[in-house]
Protein backbone atom coordinates (compact mmCIF):
# COMPACT_ATOMS: atom_id res chain seq x y z
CA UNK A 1 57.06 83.93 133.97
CA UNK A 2 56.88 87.57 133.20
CA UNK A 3 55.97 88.29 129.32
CA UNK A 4 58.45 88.42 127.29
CA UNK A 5 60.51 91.73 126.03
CA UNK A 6 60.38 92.04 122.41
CA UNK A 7 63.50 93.38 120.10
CA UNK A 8 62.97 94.44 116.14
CA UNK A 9 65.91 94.94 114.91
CA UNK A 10 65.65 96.07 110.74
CA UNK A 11 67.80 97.28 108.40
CA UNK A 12 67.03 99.01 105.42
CA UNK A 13 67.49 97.56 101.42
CA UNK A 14 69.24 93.96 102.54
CA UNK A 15 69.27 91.78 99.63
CA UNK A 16 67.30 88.72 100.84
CA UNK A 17 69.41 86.02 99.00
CA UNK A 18 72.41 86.65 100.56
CA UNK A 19 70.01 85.77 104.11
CA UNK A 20 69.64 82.22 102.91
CA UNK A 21 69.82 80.52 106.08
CA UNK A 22 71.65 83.39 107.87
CA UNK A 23 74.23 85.84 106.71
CA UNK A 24 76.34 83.99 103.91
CA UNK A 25 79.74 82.86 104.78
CA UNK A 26 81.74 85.56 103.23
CA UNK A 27 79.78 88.06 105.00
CA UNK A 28 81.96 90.13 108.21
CA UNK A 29 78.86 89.85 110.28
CA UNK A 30 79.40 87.72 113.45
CA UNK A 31 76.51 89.06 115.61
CA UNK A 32 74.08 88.19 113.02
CA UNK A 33 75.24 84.78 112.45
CA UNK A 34 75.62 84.36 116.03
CA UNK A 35 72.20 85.52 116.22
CA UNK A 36 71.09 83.44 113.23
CA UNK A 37 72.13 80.11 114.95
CA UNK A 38 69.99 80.19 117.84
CA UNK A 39 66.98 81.82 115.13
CA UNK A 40 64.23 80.64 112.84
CA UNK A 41 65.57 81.54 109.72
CA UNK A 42 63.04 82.00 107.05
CA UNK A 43 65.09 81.71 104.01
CA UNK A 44 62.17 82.38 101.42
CA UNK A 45 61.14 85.74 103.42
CA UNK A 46 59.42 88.61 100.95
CA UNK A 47 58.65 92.07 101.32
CA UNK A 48 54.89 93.16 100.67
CA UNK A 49 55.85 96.06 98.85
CA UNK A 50 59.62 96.88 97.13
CA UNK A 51 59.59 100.43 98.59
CA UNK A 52 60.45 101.77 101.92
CA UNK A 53 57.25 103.34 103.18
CA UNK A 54 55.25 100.94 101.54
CA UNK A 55 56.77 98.28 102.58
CA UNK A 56 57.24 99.26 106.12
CA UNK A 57 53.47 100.48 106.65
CA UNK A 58 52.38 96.98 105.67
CA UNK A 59 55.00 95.35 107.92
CA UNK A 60 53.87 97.64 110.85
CA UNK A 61 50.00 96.36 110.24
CA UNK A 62 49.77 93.46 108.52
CA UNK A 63 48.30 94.61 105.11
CA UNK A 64 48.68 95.07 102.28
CA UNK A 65 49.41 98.72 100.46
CA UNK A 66 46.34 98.44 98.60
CA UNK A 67 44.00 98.20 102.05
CA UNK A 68 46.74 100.91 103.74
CA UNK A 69 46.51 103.17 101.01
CA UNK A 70 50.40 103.82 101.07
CA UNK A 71 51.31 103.36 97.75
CA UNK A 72 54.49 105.22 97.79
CA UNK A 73 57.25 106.75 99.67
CA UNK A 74 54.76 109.65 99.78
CA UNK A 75 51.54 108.38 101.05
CA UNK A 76 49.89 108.77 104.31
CA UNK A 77 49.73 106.31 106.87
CA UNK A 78 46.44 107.03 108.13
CA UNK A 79 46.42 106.89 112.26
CA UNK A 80 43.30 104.90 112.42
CA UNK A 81 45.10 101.54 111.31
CA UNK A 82 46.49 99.66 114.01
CA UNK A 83 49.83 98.22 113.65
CA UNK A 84 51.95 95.65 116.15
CA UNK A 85 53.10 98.72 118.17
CA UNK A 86 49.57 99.46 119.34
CA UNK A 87 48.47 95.94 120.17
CA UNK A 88 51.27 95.24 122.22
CA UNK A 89 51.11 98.63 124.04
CA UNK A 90 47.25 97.86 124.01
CA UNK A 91 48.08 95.05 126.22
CA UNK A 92 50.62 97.01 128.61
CA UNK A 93 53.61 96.96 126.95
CA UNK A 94 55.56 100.22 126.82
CA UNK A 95 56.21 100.61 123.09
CA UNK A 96 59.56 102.59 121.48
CA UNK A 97 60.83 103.44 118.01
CA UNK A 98 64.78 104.34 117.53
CA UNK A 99 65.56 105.45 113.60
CA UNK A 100 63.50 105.26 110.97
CA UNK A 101 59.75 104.03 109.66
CA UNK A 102 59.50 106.20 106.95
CA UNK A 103 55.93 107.08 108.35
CA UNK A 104 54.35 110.12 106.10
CA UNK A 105 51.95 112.27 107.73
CA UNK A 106 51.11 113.89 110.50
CA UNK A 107 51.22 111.11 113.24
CA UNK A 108 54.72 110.36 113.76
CA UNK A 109 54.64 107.69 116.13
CA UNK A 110 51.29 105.05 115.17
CA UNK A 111 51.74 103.21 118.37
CA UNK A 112 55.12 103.60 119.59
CA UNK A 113 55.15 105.78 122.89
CA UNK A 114 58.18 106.87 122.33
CA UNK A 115 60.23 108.09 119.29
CA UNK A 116 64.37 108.65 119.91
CA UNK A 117 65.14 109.89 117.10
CA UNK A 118 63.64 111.82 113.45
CA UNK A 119 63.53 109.98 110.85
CA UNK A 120 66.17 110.31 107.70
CA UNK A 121 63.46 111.22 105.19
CA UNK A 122 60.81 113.39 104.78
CA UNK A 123 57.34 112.53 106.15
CA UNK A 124 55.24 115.09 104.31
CA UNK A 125 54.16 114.53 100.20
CA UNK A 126 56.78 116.37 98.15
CA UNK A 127 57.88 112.74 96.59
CA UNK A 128 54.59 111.48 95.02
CA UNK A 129 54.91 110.39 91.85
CA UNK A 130 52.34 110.94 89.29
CA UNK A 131 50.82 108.55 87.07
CA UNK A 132 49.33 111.58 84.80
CA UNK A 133 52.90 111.87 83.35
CA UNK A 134 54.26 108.80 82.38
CA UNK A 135 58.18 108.63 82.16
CA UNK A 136 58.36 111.90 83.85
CA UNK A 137 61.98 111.47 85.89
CA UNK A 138 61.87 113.92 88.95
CA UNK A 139 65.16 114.67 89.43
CA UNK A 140 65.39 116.74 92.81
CA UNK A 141 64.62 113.08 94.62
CA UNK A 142 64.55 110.28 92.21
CA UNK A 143 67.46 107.76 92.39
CA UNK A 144 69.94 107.80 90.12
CA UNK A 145 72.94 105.37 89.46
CA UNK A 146 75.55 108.50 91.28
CA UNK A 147 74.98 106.06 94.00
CA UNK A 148 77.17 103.11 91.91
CA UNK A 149 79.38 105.95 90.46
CA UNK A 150 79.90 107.28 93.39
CA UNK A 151 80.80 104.28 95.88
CA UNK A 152 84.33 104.75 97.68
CA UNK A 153 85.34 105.52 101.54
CA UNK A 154 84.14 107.96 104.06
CA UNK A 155 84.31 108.41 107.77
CA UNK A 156 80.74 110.33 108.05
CA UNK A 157 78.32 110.73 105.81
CA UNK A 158 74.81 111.66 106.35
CA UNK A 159 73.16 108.53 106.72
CA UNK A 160 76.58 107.51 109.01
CA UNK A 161 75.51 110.20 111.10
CA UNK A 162 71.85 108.91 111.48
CA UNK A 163 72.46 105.37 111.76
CA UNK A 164 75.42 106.38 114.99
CA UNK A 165 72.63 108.15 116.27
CA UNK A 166 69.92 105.32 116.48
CA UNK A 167 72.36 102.96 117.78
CA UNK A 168 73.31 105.15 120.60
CA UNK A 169 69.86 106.03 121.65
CA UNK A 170 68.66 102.49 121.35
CA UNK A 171 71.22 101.65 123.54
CA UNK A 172 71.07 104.40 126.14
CA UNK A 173 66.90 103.09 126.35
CA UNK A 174 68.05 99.42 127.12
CA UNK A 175 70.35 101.16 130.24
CA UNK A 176 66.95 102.97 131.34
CA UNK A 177 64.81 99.78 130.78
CA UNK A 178 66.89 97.90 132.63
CA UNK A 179 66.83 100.42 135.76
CA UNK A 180 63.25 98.89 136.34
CA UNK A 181 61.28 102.40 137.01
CA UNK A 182 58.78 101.02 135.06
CA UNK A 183 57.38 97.40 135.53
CA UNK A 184 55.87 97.12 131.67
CA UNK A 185 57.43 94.68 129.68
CA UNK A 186 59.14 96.32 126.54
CA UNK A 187 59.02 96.37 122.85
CA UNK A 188 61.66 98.21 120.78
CA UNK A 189 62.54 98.63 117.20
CA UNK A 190 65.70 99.93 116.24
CA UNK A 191 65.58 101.01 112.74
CA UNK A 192 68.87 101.48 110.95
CA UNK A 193 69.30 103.11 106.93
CA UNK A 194 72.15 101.29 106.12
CA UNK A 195 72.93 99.12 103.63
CA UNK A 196 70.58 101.15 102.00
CA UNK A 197 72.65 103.58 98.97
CA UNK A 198 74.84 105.81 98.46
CA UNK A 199 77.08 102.68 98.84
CA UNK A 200 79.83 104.92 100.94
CA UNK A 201 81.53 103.09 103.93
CA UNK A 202 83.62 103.00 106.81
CA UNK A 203 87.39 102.29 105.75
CA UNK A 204 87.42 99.65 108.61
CA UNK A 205 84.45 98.03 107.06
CA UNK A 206 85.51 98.82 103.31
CA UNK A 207 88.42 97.04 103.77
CA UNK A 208 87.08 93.66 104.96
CA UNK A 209 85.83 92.74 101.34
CA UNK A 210 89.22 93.68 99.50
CA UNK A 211 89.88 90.62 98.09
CA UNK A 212 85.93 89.47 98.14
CA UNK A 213 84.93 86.85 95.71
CA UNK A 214 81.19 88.31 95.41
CA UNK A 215 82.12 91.85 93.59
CA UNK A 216 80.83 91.01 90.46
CA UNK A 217 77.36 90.43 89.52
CA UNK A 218 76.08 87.13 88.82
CA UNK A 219 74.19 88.35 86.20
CA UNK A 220 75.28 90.43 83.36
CA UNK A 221 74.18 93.49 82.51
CA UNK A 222 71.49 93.71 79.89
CA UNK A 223 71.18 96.47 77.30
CA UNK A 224 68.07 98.52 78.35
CA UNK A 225 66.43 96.74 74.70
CA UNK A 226 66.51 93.51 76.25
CA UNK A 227 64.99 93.90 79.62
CA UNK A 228 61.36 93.49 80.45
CA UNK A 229 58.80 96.66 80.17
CA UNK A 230 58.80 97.17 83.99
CA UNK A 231 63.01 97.12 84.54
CA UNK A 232 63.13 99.36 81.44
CA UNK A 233 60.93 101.85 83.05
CA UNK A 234 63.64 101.30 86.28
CA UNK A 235 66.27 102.14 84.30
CA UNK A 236 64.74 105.42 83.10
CA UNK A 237 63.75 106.08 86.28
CA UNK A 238 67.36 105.94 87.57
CA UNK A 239 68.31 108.24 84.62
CA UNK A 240 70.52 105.43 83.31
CA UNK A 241 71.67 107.42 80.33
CA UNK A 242 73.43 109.72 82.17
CA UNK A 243 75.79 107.30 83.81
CA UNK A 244 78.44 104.98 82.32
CA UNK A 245 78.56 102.68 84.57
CA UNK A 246 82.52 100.93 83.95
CA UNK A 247 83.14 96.98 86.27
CA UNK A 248 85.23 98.68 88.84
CA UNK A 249 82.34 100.99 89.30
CA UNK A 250 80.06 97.92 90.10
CA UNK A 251 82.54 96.67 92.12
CA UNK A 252 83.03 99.13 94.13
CA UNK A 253 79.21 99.66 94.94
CA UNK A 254 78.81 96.08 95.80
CA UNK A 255 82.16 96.82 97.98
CA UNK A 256 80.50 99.55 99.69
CA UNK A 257 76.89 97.39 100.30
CA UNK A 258 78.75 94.74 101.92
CA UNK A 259 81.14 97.10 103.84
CA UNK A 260 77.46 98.66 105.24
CA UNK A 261 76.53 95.24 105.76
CA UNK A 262 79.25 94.83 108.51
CA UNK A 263 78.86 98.72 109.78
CA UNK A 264 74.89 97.60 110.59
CA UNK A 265 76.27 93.99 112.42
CA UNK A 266 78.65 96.19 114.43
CA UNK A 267 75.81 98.22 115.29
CA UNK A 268 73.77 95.78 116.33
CA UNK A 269 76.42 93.86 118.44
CA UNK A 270 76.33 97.14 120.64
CA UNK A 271 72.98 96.36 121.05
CA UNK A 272 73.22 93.18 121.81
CA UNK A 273 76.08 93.91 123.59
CA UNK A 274 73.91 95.72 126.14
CA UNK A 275 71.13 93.62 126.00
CA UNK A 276 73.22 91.24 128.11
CA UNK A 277 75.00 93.40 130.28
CA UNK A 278 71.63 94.74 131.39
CA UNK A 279 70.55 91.25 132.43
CA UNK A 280 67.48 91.12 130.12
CA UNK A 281 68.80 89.19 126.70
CA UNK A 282 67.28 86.02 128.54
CA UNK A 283 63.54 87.42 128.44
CA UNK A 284 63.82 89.32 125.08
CA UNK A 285 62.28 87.76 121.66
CA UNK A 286 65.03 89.17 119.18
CA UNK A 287 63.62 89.68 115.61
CA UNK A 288 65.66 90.73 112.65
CA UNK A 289 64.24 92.02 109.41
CA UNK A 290 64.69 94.93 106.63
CA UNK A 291 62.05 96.50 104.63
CA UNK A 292 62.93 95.41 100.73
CA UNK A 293 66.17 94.38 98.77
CA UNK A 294 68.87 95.80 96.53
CA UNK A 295 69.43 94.36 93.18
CA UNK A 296 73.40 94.66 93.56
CA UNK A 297 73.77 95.37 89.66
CA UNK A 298 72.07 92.19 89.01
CA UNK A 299 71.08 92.34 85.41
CA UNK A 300 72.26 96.07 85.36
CA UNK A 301 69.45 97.04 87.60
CA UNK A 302 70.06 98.51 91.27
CA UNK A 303 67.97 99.05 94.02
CA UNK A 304 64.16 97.70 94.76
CA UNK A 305 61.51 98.57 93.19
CA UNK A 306 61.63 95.54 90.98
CA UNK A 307 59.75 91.99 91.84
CA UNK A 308 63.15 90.26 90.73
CA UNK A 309 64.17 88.25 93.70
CA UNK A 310 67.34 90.61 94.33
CA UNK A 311 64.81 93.15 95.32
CA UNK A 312 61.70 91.52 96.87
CA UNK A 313 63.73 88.84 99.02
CA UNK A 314 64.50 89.95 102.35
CA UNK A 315 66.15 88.23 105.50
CA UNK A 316 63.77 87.44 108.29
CA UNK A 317 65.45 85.71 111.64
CA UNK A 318 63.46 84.86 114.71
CA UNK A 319 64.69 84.31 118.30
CA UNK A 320 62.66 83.52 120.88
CA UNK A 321 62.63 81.93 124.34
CA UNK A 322 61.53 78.27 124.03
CA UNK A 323 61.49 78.11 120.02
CA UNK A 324 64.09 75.76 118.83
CA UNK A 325 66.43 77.19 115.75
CA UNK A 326 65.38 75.66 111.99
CA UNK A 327 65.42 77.04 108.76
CA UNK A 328 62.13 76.95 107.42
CA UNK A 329 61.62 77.21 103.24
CA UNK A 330 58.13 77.76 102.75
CA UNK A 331 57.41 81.57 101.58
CA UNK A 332 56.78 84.01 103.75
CA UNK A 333 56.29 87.58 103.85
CA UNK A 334 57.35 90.19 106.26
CA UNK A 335 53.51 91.58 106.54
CA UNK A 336 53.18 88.24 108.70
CA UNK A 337 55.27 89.70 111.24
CA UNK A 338 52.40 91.76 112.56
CA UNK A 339 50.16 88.56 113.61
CA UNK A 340 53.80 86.28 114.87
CA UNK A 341 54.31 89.11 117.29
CA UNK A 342 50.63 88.78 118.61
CA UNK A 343 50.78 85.37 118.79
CA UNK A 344 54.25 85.40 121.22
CA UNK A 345 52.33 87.14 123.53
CA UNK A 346 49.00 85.78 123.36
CA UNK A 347 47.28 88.95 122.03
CA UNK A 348 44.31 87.67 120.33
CA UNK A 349 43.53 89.58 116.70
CA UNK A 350 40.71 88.48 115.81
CA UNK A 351 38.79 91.82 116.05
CA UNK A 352 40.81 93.00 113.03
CA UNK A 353 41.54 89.91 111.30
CA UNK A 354 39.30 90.49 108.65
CA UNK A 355 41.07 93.09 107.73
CA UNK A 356 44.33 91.96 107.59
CA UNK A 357 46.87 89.88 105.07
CA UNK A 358 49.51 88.34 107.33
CA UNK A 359 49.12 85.44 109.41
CA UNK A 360 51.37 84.27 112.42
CA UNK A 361 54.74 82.82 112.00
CA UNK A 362 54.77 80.47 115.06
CA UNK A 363 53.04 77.27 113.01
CA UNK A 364 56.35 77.30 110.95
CA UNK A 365 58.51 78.19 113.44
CA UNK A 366 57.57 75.05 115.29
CA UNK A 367 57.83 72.58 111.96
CA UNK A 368 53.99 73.00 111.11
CA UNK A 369 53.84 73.34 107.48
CA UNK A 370 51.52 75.63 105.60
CA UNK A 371 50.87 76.82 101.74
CA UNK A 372 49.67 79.74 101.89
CA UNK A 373 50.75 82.22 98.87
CA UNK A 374 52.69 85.15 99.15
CA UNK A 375 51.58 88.65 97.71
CA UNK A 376 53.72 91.51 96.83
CA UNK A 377 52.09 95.31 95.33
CA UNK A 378 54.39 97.87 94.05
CA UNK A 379 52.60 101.18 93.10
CA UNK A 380 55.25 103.52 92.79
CA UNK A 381 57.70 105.42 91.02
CA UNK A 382 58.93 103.67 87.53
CA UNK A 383 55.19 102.11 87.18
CA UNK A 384 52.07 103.58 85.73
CA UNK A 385 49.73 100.57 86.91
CA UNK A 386 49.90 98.60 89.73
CA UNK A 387 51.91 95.84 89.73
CA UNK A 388 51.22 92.69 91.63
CA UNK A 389 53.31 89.61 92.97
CA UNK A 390 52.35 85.99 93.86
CA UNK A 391 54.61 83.64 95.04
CA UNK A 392 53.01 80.47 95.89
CA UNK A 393 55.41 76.87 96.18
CA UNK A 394 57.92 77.25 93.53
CA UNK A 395 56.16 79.74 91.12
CA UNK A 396 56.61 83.55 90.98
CA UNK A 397 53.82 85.11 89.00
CA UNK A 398 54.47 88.96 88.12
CA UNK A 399 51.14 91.18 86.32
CA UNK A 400 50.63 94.30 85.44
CA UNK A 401 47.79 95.97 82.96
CA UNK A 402 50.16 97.55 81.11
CA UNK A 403 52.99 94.58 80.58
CA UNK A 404 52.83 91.16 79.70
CA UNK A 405 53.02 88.62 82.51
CA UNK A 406 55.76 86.81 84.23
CA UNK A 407 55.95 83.57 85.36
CA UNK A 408 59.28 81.94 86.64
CA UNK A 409 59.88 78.32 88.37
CA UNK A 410 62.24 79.27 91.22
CA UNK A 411 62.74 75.71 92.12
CA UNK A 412 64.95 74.86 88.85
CA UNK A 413 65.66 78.52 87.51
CA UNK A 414 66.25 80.70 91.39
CA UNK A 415 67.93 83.64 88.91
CA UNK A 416 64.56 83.99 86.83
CA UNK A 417 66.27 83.64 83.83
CA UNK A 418 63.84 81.80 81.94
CA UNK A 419 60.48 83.68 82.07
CA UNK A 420 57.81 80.68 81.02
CA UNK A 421 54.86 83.06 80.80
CA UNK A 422 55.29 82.49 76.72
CA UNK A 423 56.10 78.89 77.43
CA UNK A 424 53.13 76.81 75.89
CA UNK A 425 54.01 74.38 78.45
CA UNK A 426 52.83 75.70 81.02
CA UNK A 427 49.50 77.36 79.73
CA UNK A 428 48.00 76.02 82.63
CA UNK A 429 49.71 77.10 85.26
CA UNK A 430 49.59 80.99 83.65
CA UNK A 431 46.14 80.48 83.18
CA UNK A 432 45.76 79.51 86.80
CA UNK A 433 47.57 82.38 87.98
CA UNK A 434 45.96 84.96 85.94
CA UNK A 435 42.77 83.94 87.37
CA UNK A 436 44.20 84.12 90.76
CA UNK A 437 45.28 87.79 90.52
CA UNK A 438 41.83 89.12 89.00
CA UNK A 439 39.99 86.76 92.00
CA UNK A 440 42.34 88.64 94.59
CA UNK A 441 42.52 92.22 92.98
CA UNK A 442 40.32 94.88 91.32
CA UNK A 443 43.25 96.21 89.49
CA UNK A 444 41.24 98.97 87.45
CA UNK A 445 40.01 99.97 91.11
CA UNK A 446 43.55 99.78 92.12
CA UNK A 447 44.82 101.62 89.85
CA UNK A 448 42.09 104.54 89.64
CA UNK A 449 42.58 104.78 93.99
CA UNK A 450 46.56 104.83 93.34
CA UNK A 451 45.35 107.83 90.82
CA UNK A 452 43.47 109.69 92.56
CA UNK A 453 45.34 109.28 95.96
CA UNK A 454 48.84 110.99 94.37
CA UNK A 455 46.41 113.83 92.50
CA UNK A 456 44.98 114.74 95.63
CA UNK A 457 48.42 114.74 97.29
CA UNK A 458 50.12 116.75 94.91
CA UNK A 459 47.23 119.79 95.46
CA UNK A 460 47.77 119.55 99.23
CA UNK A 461 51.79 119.72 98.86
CA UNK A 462 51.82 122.24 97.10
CA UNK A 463 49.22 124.12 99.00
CA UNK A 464 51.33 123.76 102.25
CA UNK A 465 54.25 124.83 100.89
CA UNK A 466 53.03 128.33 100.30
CA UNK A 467 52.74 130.77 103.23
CA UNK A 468 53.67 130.11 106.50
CA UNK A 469 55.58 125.61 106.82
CA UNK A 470 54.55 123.91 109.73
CA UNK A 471 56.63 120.62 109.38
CA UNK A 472 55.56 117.37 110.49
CA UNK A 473 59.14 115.83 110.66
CA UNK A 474 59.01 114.51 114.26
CA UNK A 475 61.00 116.42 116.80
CA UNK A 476 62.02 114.07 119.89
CA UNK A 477 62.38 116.05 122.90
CA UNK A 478 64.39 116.18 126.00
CA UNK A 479 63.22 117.67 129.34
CA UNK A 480 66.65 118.88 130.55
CA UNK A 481 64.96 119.79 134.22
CA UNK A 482 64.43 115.84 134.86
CA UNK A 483 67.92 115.06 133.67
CA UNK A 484 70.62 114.20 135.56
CA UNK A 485 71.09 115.77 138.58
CA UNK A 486 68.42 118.52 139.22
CA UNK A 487 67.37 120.30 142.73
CA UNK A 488 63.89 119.24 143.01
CA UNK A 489 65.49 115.47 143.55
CA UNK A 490 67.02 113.79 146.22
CA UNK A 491 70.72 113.13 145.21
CA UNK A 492 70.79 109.48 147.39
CA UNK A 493 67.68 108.46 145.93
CA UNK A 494 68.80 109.57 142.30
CA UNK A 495 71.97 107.76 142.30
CA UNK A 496 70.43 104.40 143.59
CA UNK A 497 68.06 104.40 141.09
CA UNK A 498 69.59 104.95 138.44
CA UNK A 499 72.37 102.22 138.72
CA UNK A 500 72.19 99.03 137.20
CA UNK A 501 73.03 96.59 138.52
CA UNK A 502 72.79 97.39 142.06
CA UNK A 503 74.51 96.12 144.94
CA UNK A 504 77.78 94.82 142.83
C-alpha cells in the first residue's frame, strides 16, 4: 500500500459549537456533513490561540504561541521551527499550500514546496499592538462592529475574490497530481477566509437562511458595565461606541456567517468533487479544521479573541482510510494536529518532542481515552497581559495578571453563564487551577517577552517603511515557457501526459 495522500482543508473564524458532531442540522452544508459521517468528529476541539496567526503558527507546529513567539497577527514565524509541512516533505512527500496561513515574515512558505496563491493579509509588522499604550484603538486595522452594520448581499467582494481563487488553484493542483509526473505522495492544505467577517454573501447562499431559526443570539447582549474586564477591553477594541448595533443588524450578520458557511461547503465540494474524479479520494486522509471562532453576537461580543466558547471552539473532522467514524468528547486542541498527522504516516517525532505541546489524535480516534488538559494563550490586541486557558474534563479555567479569574463547569452550564471563580464552593477546584497555571507558565516572563517582542517590532516597521519597500507578501509565479504547448516539447508526448485518465 502506497502512503497515504493527505488533504487539510480549513476555514477561517468557524464557530466551534455549531461543529458539535458535524455541521448542525440547519446548516446548507452537504459536503461537510457528508464528509462528517464517514469522520472522527471531535466535538470538544479548541484553538491554541483565538487569533489567526497565532493560532495557525501553533497549529502548523504543534506549540504553543508562547514557545513560537507569535503572539499576534504581527509576529514572526521564525523559519527554524518545524511544522507538519516539513516533516512530511522530510519524509518524501511533496508538500503545497493554496490560500492563506497568515505566516508574517520573510519565509513565506515554512515547509510547503509550493505556494498557489498570496495570502489575504499582510505578512510584514504594521499590525502589532502595543502593550505600552493600554486602550490605544488603532483604527487603520483594528476590527470594528462595520462588519455587523454592514452585513447584506454581494456578488464579489474582496475576500470572494480570494477565496474563488484558492479553490480554483487547489483544484487545478489535484488535476496535475493526478497526472502522476511525480511519484511522491501528496499533502495539501487549502486555506479558505471565509466565514471569517465582513459578514457579506452570495445572494444564492444569503438566501438559504431566510426563514432560519438561529438569527438571534442565544445570549443577550450585555451593557459594556456588566461584562468581564477582558470582553470590556473587546468591546473597546471594536470601537463599540461608535456603532448602534439595532436586532435586524445582528440578524443580518449572523445571516451573512451562515450564508459564508455554505459559500466555503460549496467550495469544498469542488474539491472534493475532483478528488474523486481524479481517482485518488480512496488514498487521501481528508482533514477539516479552522483556525479560531466567531462569537456570533453572543453576549454582544463578535469575533475571537475572547476564551468564551463561541470563540475558542472550533470544528475538527478526521477522515482517514481504515479509521472507523465516532464522535469523540474528550478536549482537544487543534495544536494536536501536528503530531496526528505524523502518526498517519509513521513519521516518528521524537527528536522534537520535547519541544512541542500537541500530542497525536489517533489514540482517540480509535476509542482510546485520554485526559490530558487543553491550553489556550491569547496575547494580542484588546489584552495588556497574557491571558491563559485550561480546559481540562468539564472545567474551563480563564487567568490573567491583570483580571480576576474564571472558572466555569461546562458540563451543567455549556453557555458560561455562571462564572464559579467567586463561588466558595468550589475553592478547591480554583485553588487547584491557579496552581496549575503558575506550575505551567512564567506569566511575568510571558508577559515581559510579549513586551519586548512588539517594541522591537514596531522599530523595525517603521524602519522599513522609510526609503526604498521591499515586500515580503509572497508572489507565486508562473513559468509561461513550460505551459501549455511550447516548442521545445514534443506535442504527442505533451498531450499523453497530461491527460487523466488515460486510455478512456
Amino acid at each position: 500500500m502506497t502512503q497515504p495522500n493527505i488533504l487539510v482543508l480549513m476555514a477561517d473564524q468557524v464557530n466551534g459549537t455549531l461543529f458539535e458532531d458535524g455541521p448542525a442540522d440547519f446548516l446548507h452544508m452537504p459536503h461537510l456533513k457528508s464528509l462528517a459521517e464517514r469522520s472522527v468528529r471531535f466535538r470538544n476541539a479548541y484553538t491554541p490561540s483565538y487569533l489567526c496567526a497565532p493560532g495557525r503558527a501553533a497549529f502548523m507546529s504543534g506549540q504553543l504561541p508562547s514557545r513560537t513567539g507569535v503572539y499576534d497577527n504581527a509576529a514572526e514565524f521564525q523559519s527554524a521551527i518545524p511544522t507538519w509541512a516539513h516533516h512530511l516533505r522530510r519524509a518524501g512527500y511533496e508538500t503545497c499550500l493554496s490560500g492563506k496561513m497568515h505566516f508574517v515574515g520573510p519565509d513565506q512558505l515554512h515547509g510547503f514546496e509550493s505556494r498557489l496563491t498570496t495570502d489575504v493579509y499582510p505578512p510584514d509588522f504594521g499590525w502589532t499592538p502595543d502593550y505600552r499604550r493600554p486602550g490605544e484603538r488603532i483604527d487603520w486595522w483594528y476590527h470594528n462592529l462595520g462588519s455587523v452594520t454592514g452585513a447584506g448581499v454581494a456578488e464579489i467582494s474582496n475576500q470572494m475574490e480570494y477565496d474563488d481563487e484558492v479553490a480554483f488553484h487547489a483544484e487545478q493542483k489535484l488535476f496535475d497530481l493526478s497526472r502522476g509526473h511525480d511519484e511522491r505522495p501528496w499533502a495539501m492544505c487549502v486555506s479558505f477566509t471565509h466565514p471569517h467577517d465582513p459578514y457579506v454573501a452570495r445572494r444564492k447562499f444569503w438566501d438559504l437562511y431566510e426563514d432560519c431559526e438561529h438569527l438571534e443570539p442565544k445570549l443577550a447582549e450585555l451593557a459594556y458595565e456588566q461584562q468581564d474586564p477582558h470582553s470590556q477591553r473587546l468591546y473597546v477594541a471594536n470601537d463599540y461606541t461608535k456603532f448602534d448595533i439595532q436586532p435586524e443588524n445582528v440578524r443580518r450578520a449572523r445571516r451573512g456567517y451562515f450564508a459564508n458557511l455554505s459559500y466555503i461547503d460549496d467550495k469544498i465540494g469542488g474539491i472534493m468533487d475532483v478528488l474523486e474524479r481524479t481517482r485518488m479520494a480512496d488514498n487521501t486522509i481528508v482533514l477539516f479544521v479552522s483556525d479560531h471562532g466567531d462569537m456570533l453576537g453572543e453576549r454582544g461580543l463578535w469575533f475571537k479573541m475572547s476564551p468564551f466558547e463561541g470563540s475558542s471552539r472550533v470544528p475538527l473532522m478526521l477522515s482517514a482510510p481504515g479509521l472507523e467514524p465516532r464522535q469523540v468528547d474528550t478536549p482537544v486542541s487543534a495544536i494536536d494536529v501536528n503530531a496526528t498527522l505524523a502518526d498517519l504516516v509513521g513519521i516518528d517525532l521524537g527528536e522534537i518532542e520535547p519541544w512541542t505541546d500537541g500530542q497525536s489524535l489517533l489514540p482517540l480516534a480509535r476509542g482510546e481515552s485520554r485526559d490530558a488538559p487543553v491550553y489556550m494563550e491569547y496575547a494580542a490586541e484588546g489584552t495588556e497581559a497574557p491571558l491563559v486557558t485550561i480546559r481540562e474534563k468539564q472545567w474551563k479555567f480563564n487567568y490573567c495578571e491583570l483580571d480576576p479569574p474564571q472558572l466555569f463547569d461546562l458540563e451543567t452550564d455549556p453557555d458560561e453563564q455562571h462564572d464559579l471563580a467567586e463561588d466558595p464552593n468550589y475553592r478547591e477546584t480554583l485553588e487547584a487551577f491557579t496552581r496549575k497555571v503558575h506550575e505551567r507558565w512564567d506569566l511575568a516572563r510571558f508577559d515581559a517577552e510579549v513586551r519586548e517582542s512588539q517594541a522591537r517590532r514596531l522599530i523595525v516597521y517603521e524602519a522599513l517603511r522609510n526609503g526604498n519597500y521591499f515586500p515580503w507578501d509572497h508572489q507565486p509565479l508562473q513559468v509561461a515557457s513550460e505551459r501549455y504547448m511550447r516548442n521545445h516539447m514534443d506535442l504527442n508526448v505533451l498531450e499523453e501526459d497530461q491527460r487523466f485518465p488515460r486510455g478512456e
